[in-house]
C-alpha atoms as a PDB file:
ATOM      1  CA  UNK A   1       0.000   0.000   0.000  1.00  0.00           C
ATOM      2  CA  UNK A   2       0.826   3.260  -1.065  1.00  0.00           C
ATOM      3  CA  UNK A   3       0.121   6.211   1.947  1.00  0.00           C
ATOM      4  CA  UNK A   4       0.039   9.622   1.871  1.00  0.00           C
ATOM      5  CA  UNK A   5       0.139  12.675   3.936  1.00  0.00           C
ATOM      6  CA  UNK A   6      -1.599  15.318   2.085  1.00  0.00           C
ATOM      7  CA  UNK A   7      -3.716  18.983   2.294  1.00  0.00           C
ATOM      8  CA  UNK A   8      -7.532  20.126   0.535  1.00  0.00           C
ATOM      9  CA  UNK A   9      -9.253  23.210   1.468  1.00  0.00           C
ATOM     10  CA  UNK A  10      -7.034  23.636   4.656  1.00  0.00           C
ATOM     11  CA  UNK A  11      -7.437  19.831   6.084  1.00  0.00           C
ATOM     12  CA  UNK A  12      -4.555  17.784   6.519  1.00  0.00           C
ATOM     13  CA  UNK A  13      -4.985  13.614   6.252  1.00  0.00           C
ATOM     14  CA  UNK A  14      -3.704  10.446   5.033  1.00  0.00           C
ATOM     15  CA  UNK A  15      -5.141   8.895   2.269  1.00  0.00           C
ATOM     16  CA  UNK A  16      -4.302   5.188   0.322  1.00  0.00           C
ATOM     17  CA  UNK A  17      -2.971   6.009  -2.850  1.00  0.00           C
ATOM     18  CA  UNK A  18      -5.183   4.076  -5.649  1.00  0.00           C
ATOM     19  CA  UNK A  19      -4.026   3.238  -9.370  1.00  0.00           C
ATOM     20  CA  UNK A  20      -0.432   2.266 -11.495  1.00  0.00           C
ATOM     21  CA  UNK A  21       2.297   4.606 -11.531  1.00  0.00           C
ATOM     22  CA  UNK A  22       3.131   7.744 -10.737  1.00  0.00           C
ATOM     23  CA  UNK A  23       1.102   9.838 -12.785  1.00  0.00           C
ATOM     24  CA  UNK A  24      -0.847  12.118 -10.586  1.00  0.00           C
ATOM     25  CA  UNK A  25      -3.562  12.499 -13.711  1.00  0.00           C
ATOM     26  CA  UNK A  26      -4.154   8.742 -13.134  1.00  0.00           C
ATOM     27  CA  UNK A  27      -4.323   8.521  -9.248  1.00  0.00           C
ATOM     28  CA  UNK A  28      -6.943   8.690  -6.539  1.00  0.00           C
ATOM     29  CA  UNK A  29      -6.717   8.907  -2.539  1.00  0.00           C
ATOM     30  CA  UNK A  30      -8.993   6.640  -0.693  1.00  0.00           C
ATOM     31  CA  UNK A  31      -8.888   8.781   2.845  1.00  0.00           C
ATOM     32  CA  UNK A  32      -7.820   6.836   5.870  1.00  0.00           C
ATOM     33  CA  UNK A  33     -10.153   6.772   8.936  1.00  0.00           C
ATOM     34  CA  UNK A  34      -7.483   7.558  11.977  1.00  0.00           C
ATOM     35  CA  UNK A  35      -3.630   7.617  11.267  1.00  0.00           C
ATOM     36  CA  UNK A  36      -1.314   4.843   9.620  1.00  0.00           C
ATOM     37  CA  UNK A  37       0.643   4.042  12.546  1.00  0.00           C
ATOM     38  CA  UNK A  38      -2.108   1.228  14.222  1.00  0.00           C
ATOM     39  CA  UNK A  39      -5.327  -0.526  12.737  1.00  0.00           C
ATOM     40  CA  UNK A  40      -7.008   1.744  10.432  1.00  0.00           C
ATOM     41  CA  UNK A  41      -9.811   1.333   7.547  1.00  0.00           C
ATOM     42  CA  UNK A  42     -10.434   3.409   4.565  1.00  0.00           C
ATOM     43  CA  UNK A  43     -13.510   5.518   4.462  1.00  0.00           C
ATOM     44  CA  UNK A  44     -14.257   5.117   0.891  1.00  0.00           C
ATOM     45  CA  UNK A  45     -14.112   8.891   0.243  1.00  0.00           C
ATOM     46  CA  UNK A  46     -11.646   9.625  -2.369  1.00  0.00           C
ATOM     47  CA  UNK A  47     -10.229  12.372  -4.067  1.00  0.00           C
ATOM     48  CA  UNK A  48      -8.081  12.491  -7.222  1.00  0.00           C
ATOM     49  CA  UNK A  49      -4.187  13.525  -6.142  1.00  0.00           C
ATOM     50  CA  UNK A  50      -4.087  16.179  -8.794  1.00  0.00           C
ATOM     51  CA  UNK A  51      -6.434  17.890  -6.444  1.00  0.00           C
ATOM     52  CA  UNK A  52      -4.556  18.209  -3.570  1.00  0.00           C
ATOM     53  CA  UNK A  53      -0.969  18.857  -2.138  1.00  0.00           C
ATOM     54  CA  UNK A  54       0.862  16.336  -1.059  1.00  0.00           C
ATOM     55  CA  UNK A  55       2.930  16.791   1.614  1.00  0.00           C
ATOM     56  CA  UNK A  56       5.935  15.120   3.921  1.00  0.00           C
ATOM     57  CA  UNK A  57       4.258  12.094   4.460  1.00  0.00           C
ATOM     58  CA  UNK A  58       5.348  11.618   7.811  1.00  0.00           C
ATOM     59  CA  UNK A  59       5.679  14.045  10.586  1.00  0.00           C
ATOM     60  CA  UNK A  60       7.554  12.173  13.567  1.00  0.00           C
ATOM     61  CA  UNK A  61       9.534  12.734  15.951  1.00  0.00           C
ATOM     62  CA  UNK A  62      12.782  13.197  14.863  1.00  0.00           C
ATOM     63  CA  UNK A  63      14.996  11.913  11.598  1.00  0.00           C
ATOM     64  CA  UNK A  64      18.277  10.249  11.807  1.00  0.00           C
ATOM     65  CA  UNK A  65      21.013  10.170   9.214  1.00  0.00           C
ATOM     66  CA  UNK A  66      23.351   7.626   8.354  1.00  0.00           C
ATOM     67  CA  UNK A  67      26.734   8.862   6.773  1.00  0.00           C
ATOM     68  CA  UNK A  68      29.219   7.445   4.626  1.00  0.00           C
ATOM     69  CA  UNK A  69      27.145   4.462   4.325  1.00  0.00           C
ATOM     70  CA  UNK A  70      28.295   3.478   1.050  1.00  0.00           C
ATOM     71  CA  UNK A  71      32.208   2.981  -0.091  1.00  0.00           C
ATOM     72  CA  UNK A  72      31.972   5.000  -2.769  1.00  0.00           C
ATOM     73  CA  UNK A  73      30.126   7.858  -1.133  1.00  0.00           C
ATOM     74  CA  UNK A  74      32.713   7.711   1.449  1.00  0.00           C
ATOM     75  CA  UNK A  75      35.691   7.371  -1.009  1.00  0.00           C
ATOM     76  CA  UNK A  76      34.330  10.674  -3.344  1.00  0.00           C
ATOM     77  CA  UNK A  77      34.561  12.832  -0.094  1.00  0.00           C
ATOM     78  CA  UNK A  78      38.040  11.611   0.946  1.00  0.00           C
ATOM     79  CA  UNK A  79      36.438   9.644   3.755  1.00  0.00           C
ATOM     80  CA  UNK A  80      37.651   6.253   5.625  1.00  0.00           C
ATOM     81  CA  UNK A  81      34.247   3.939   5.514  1.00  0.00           C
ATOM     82  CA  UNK A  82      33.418   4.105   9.527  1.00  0.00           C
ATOM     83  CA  UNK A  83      34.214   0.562  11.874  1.00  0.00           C
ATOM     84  CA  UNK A  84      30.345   1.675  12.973  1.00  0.00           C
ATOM     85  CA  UNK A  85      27.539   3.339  11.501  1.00  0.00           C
ATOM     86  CA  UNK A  86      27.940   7.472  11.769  1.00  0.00           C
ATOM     87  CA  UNK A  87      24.557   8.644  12.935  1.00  0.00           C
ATOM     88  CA  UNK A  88      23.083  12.037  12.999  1.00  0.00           C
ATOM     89  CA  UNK A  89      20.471  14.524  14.133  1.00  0.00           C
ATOM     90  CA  UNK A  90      18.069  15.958  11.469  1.00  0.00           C
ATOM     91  CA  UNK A  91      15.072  18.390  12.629  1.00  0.00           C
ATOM     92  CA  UNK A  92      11.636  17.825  11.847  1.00  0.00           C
ATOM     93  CA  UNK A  93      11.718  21.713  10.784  1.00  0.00           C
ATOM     94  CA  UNK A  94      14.268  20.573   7.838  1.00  0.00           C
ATOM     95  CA  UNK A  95      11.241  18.363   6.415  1.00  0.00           C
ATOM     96  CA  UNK A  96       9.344  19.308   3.275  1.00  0.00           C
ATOM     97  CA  UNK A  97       7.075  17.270   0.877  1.00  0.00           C
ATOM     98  CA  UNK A  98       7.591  16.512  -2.890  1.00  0.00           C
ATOM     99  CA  UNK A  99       6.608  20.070  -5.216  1.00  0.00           C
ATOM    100  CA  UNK A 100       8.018  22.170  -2.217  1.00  0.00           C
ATOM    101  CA  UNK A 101      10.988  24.691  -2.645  1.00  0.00           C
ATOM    102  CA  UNK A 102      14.213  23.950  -0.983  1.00  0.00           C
ATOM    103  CA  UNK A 103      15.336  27.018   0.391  1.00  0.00           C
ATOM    104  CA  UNK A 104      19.415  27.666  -0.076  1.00  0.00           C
ATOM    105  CA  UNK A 105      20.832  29.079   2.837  1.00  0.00           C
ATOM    106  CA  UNK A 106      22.251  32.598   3.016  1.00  0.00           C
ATOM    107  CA  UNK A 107      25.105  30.717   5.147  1.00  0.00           C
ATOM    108  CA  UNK A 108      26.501  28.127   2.610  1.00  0.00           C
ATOM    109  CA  UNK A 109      27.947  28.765  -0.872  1.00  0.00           C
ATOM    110  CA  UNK A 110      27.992  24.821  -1.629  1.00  0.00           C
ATOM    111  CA  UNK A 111      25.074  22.692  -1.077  1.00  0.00           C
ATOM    112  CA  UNK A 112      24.686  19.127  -2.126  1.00  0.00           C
ATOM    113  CA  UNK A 113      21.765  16.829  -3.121  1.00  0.00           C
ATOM    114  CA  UNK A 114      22.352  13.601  -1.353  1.00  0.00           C
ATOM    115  CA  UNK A 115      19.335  10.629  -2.936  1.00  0.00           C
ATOM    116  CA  UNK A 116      18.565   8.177  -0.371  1.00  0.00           C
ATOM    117  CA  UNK A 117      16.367   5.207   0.907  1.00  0.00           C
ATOM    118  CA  UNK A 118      14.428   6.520   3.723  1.00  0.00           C
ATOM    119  CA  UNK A 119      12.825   3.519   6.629  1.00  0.00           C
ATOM    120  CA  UNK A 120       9.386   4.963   8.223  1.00  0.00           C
ATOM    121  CA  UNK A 121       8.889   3.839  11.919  1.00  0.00           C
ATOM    122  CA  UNK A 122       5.208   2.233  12.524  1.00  0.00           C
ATOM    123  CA  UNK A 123       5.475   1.452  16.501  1.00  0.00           C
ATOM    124  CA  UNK A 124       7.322   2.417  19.169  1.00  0.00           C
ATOM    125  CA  UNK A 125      10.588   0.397  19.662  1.00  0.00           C
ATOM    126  CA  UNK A 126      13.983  -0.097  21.471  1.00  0.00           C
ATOM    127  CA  UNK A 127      16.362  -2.175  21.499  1.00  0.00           C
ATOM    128  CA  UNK A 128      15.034  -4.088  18.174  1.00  0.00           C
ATOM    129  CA  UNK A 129      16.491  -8.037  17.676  1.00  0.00           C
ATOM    130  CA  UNK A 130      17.159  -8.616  14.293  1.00  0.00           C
ATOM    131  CA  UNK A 131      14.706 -10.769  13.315  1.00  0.00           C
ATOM    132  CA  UNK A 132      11.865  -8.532  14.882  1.00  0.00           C
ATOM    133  CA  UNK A 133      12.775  -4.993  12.646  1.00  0.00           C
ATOM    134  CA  UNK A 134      10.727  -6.331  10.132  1.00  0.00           C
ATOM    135  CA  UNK A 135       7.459  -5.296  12.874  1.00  0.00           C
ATOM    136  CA  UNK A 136       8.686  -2.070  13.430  1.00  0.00           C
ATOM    137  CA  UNK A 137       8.700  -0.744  10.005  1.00  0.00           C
ATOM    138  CA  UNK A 138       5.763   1.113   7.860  1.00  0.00           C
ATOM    139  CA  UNK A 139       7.247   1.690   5.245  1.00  0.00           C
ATOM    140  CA  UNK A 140       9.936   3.304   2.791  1.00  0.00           C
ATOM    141  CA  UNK A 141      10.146   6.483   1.290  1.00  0.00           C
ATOM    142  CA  UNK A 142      12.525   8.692  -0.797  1.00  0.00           C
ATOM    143  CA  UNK A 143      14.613  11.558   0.633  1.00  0.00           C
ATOM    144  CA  UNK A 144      16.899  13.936  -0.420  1.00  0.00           C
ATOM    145  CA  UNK A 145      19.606  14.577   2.566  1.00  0.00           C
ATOM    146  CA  UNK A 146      20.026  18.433   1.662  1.00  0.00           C
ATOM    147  CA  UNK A 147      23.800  19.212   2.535  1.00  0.00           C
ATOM    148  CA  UNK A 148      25.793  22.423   2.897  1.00  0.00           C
ATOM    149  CA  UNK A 149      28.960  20.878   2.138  1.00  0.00           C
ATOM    150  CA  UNK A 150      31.019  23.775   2.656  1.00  0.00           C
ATOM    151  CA  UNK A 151      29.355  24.091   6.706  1.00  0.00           C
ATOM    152  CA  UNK A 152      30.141  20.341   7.265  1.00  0.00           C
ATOM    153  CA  UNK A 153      33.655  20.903   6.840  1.00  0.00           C
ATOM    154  CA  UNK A 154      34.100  23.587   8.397  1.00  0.00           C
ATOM    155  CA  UNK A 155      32.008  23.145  11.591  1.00  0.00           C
ATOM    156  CA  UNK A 156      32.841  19.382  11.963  1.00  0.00           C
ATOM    157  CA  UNK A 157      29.682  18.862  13.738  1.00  0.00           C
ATOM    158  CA  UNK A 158      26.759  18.546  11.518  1.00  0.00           C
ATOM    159  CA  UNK A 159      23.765  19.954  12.866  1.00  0.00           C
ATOM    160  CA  UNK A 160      23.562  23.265  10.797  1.00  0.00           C
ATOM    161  CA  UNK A 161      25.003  21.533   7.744  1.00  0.00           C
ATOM    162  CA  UNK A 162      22.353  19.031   7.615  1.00  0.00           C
ATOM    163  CA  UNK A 163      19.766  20.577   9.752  1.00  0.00           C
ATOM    164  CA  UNK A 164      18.840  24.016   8.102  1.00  0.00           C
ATOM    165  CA  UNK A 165      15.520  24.324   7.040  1.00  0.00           C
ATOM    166  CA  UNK A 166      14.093  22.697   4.272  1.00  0.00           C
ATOM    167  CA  UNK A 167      17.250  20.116   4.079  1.00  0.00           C
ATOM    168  CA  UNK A 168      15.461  17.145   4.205  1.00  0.00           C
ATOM    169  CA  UNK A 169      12.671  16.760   1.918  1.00  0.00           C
ATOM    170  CA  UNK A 170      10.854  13.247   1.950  1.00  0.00           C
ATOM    171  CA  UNK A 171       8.003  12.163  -0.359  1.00  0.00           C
ATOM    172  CA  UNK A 172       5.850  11.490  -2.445  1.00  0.00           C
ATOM    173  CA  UNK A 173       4.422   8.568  -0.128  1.00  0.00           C
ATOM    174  CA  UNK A 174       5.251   5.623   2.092  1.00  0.00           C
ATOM    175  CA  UNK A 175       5.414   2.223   0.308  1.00  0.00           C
ATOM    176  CA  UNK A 176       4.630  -0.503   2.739  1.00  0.00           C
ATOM    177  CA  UNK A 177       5.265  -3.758   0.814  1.00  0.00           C
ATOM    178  CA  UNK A 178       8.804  -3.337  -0.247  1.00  0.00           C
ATOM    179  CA  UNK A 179      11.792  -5.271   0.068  1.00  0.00           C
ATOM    180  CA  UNK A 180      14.485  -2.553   0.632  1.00  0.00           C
ATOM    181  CA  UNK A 181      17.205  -5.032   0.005  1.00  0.00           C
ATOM    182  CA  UNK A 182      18.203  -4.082  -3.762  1.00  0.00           C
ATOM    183  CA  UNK A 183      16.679  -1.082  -5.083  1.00  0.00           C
ATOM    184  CA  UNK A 184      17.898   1.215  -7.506  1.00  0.00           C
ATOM    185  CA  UNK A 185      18.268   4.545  -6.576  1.00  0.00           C
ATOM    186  CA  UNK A 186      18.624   7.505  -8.552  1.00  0.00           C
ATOM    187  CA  UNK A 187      19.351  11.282  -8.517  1.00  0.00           C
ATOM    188  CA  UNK A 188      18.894  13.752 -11.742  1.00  0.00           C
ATOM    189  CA  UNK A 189      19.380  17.373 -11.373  1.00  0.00           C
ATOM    190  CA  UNK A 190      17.511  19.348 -14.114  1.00  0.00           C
ATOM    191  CA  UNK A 191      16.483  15.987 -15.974  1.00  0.00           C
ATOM    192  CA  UNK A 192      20.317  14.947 -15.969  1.00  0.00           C
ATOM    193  CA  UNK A 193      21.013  11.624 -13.949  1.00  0.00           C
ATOM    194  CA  UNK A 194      23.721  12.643 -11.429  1.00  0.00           C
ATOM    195  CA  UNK A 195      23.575  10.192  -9.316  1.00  0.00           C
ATOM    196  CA  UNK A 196      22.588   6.029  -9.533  1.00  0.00           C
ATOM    197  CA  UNK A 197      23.074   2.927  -7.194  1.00  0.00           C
ATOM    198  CA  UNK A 198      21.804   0.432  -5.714  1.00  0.00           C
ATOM    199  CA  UNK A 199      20.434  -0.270  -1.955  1.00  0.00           C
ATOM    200  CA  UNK A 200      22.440  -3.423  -2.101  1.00  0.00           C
ATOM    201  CA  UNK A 201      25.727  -1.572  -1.723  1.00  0.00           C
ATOM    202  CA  UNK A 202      24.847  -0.394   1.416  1.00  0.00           C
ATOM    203  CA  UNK A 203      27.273  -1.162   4.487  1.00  0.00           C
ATOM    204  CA  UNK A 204      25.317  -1.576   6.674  1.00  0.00           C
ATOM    205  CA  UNK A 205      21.638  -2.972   6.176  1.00  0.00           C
ATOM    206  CA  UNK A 206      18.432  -1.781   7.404  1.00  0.00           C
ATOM    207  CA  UNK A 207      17.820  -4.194   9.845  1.00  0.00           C
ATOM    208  CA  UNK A 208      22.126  -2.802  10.871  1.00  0.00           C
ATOM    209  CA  UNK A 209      20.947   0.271  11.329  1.00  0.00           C
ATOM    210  CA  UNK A 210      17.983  -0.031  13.231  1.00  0.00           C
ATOM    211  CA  UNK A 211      19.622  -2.934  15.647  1.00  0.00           C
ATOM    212  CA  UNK A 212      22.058  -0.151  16.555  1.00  0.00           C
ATOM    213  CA  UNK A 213      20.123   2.430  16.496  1.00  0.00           C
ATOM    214  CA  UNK A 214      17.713   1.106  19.049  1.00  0.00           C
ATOM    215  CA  UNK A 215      20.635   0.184  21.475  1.00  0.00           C
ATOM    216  CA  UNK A 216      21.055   3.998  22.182  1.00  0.00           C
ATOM    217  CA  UNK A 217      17.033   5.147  21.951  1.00  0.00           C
ATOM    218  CA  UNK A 218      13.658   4.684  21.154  1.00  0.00           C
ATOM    219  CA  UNK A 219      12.213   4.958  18.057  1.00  0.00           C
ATOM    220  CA  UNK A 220       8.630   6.422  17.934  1.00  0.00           C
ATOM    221  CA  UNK A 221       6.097   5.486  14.999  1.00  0.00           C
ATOM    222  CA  UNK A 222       6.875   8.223  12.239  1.00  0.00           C
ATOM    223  CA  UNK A 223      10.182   8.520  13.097  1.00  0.00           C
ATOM    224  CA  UNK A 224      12.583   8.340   9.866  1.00  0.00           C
ATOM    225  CA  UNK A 225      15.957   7.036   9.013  1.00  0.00           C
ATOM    226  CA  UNK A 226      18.174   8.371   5.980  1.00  0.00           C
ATOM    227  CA  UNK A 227      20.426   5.131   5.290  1.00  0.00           C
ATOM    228  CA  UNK A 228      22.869   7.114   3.019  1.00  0.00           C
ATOM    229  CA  UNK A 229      23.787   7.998  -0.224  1.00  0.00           C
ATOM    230  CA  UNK A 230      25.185   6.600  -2.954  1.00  0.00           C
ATOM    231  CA  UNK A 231      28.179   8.351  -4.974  1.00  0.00           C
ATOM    232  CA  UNK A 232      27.992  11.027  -7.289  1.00  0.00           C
ATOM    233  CA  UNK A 233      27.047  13.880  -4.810  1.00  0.00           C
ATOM    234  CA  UNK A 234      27.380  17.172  -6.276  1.00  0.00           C
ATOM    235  CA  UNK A 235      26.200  21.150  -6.016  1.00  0.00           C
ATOM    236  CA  UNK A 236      23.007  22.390  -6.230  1.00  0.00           C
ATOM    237  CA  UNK A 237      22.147  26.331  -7.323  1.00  0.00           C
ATOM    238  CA  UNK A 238      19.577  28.790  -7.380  1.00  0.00           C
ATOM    239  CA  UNK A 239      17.519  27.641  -9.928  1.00  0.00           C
ATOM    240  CA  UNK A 240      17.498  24.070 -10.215  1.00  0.00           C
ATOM    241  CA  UNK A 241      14.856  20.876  -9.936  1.00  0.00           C
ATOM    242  CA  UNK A 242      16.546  17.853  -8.187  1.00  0.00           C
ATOM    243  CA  UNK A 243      14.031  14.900  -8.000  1.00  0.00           C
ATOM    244  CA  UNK A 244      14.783  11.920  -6.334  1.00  0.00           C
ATOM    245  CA  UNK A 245      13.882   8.499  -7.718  1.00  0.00           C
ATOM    246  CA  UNK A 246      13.657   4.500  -6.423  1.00  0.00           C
ATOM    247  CA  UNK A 247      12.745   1.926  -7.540  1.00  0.00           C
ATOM    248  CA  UNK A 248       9.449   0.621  -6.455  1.00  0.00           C
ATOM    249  CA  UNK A 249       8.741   3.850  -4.249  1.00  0.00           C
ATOM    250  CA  UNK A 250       8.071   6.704  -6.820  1.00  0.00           C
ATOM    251  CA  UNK A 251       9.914  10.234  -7.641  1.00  0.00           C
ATOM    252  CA  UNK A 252      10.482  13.120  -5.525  1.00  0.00           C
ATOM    253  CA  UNK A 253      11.140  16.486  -6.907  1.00  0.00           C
ATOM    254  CA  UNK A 254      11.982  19.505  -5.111  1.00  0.00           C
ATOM    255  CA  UNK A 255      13.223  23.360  -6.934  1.00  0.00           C
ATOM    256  CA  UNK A 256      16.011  25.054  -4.966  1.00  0.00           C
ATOM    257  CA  UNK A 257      14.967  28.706  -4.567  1.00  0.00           C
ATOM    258  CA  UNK A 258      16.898  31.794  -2.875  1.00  0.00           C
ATOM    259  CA  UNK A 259      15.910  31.636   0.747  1.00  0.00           C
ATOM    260  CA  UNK A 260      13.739  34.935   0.946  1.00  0.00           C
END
């Protein structure tokens, strides 16, 4: 099942996203009664998604990156690939849907599109086995890990770098029947592919990530992790459409803008 978080005439809900492809011309929301994260039915009203605005289709508590989580990636920035996972702090203010405007910031005169696999949190958790993440999981999603490249370097810590507002948009939807094991992932900038891999080269797996990530806290349902980015990073300007694509999932787009 396809879910999404989206707006009409000022309401916000989720809705089951009905029909092949990606097309919003060829889709339909069937609104769900209550929120994704326990039992929930469909009402049976729907609306066609080219009538409304989709937007980040989770809201949680907080999103956690995962750097250098592919060689390559690593390699490209002149980076050792960690003996753990490298995990980090994004805000729920940096969060924007698909069709929204990433905003460059006045601080930063290099900022990078990172494409990656994105794990939505259904229940609360901690300290996950492995052969129990499976339960904890909604879904998957695309993100774009927004980075001033120029600020990570020079700061060290990454908080601004990767936190600034509208660094992390996520979208269009959560797929829940995926297997997240070997997915192509892509990155084009202006219609030109910039980035492509595959989930498979990750380091560290999903279930990795969440087994160690649930050692140190809990996860709430909504929550997201960014599993990292494949190589071929690269600048972003005033001016341009980055969309994000994998396989299975769907595309999110984004325009970069001047921040006002």
């Amino acid at each position: 099942m396809r879910i999404a978080r989206f707006s009409i005439d000022g309401n916000v809900a989720f809705g089951a996203v009905e029909g092949e492809g990606s097309d919003p011309a060829g889709l339909v929301l069937d609104i769900i009664k209550g929120i994704p994260y326990a039992d929930f039915e469909l009402s049976g009203t729907k609306v066609p998604l080219s009538k409304v605005r989709l937007l980040p289709p989770v809201i949680g508590n907080k999103i956690l990156g995962i750097g250098r989580n592919y060689a390559e990636h690593a390699a490209e920035l002149g980076n050792a690939v960690p003996d753990v996972p490298v995990v980090f702090l994004k805000p729920t203010t940096a969060l924007i849907g698909t069709g929204d405007a990433v905003e460059y910031p006045s601080f930063s005169d290099e900022v990078h599109y990172e494409a990656e696999l994105a794990v939505v949190i259904g229940r609360m958790c901690r300290e996950v086995p492995r052969d129990r993440v499976k339960d904890v999981i909604l879904g998957y999603t695309c993100a774009n890990d927004i980075t001033a490249r120029d600020t990570q370097r020079a700061e060290k810590q990454w908080a601004r770098a990767k936190g600034f507002d509208t660094s992390c948009p996520l979208g269009p939807w959560v797929e829940t029947d995926l297997d997240p094991s070997d997915l192509t992932i892509q990155c084009t900038v202006n219609g030109e592919q910039r980035q492509l891999g595959r989930t498979s080269d990750m380091i560290r797996s999903v279930e990795d990530l969440i087994v160690h990530i649930t050692e140190a806290m809990t996860l709430l349902p909504g929550d997201v992790i960014l599993t990292g980015t494949p190589a071929g990073v690269g600048p972003l300007s005033v001016g341009d459409e980055v969309a994000v694509t994998i396989e299975g999932i769907g595309t999110l787009t984004n325009k970069v803008i001047k921040r006002g």
